[in-house]
C-alpha atoms as a PDB file:
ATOM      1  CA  UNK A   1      -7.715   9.911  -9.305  1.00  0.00           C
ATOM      2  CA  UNK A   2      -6.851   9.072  -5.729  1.00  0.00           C
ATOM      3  CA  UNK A   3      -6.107   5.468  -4.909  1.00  0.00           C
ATOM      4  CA  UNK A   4      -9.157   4.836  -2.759  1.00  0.00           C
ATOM      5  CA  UNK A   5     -11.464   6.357  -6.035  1.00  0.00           C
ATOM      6  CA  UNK A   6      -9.489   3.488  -7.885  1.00  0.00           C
ATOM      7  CA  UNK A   7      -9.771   0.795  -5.781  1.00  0.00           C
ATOM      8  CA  UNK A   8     -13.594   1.329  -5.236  1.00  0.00           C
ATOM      9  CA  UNK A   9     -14.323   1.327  -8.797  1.00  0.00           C
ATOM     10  CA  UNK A  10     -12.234  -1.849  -9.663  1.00  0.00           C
ATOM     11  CA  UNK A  11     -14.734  -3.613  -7.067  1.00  0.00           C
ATOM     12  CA  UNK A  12     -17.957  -2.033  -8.517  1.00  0.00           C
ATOM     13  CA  UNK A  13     -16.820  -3.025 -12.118  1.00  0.00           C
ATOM     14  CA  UNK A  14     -16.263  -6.474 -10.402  1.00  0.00           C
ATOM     15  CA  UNK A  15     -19.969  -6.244  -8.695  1.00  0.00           C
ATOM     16  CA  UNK A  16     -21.849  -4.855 -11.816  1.00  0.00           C
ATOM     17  CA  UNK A  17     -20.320  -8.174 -13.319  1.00  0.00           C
ATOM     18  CA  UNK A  18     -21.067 -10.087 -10.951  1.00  0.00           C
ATOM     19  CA  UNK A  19     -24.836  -8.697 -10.876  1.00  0.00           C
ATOM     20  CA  UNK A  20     -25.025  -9.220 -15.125  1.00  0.00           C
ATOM     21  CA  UNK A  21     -23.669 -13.048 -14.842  1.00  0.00           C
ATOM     22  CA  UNK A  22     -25.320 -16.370 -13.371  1.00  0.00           C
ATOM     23  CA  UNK A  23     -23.596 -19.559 -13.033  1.00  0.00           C
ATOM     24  CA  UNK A  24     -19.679 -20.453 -12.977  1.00  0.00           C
ATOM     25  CA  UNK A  25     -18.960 -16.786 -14.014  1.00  0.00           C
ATOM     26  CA  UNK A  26     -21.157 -15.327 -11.317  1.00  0.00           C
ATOM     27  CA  UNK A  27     -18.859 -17.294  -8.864  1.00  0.00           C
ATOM     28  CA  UNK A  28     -15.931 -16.315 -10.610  1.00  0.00           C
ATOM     29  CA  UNK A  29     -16.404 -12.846 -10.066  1.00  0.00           C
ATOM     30  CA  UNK A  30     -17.774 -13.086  -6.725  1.00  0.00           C
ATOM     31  CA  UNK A  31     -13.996 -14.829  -5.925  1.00  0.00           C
ATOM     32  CA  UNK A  32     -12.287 -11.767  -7.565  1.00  0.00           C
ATOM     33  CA  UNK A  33     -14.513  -9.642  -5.806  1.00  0.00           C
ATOM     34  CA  UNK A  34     -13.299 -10.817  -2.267  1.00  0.00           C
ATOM     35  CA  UNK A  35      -9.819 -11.515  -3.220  1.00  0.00           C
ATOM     36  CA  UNK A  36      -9.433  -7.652  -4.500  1.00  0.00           C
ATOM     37  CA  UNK A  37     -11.046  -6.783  -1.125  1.00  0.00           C
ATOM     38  CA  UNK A  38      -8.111  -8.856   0.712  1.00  0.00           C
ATOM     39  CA  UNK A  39      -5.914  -6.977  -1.560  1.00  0.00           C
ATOM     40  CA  UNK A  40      -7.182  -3.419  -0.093  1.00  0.00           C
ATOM     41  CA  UNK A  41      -7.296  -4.024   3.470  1.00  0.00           C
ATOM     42  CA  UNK A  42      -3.786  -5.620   3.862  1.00  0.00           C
ATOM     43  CA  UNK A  43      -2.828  -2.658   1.746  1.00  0.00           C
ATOM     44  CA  UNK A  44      -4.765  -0.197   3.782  1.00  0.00           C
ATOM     45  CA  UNK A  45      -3.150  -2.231   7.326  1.00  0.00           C
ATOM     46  CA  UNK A  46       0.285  -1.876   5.685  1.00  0.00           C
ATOM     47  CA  UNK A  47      -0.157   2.113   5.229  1.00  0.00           C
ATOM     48  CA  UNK A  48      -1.611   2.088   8.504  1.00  0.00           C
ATOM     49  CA  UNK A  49       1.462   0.179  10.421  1.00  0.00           C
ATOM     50  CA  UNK A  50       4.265   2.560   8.584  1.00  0.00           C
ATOM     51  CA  UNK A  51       2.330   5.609   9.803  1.00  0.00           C
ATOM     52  CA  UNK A  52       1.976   4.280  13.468  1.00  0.00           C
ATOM     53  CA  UNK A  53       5.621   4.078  13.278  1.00  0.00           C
ATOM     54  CA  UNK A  54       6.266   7.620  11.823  1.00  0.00           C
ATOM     55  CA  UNK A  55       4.392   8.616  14.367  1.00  0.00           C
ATOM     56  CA  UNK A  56       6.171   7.240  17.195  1.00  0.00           C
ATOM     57  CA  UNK A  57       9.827   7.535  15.871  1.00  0.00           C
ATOM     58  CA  UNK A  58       9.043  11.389  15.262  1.00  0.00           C
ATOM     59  CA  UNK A  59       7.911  11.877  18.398  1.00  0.00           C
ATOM     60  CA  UNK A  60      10.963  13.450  20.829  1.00  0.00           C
ATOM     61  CA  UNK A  61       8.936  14.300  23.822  1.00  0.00           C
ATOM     62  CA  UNK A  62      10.190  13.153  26.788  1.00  0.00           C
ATOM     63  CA  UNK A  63       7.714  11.142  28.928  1.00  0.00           C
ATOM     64  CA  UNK A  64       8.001  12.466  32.780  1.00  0.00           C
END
């Protein structure tokens, strides 16, 4: 299972919580919910900055 197929279904496990609760726990899993999503993107901006810089070490064109 790819690691985007993961992530997604951690947060709809977290949302179909979220959606069965009411109260302290409802909140509780709302908080998990946007903390795992804070989790992903600075994951997904990490992944992003190390290719960006594959990308431009790799590159031995010269620029005229």
């Amino acid at each position: 299972m790819s690691i985007i197929k993961q992530d997604q279904r951690r947060l709809d496990n977290i949302a179909n919580m979220y959606w069965k609760t009411s109260g302290e726990m409802r909140e509780m899993w709302r908080k998990k919910w946007y903390e795992l999503i804070k989790v992903i993107a600075s994951k997904l901006e990490r992944e992003g900055k190390d290719y960006e810089s594959q990308r431009f070490t790799t590159n031995s064109r010269k620029i005229h």
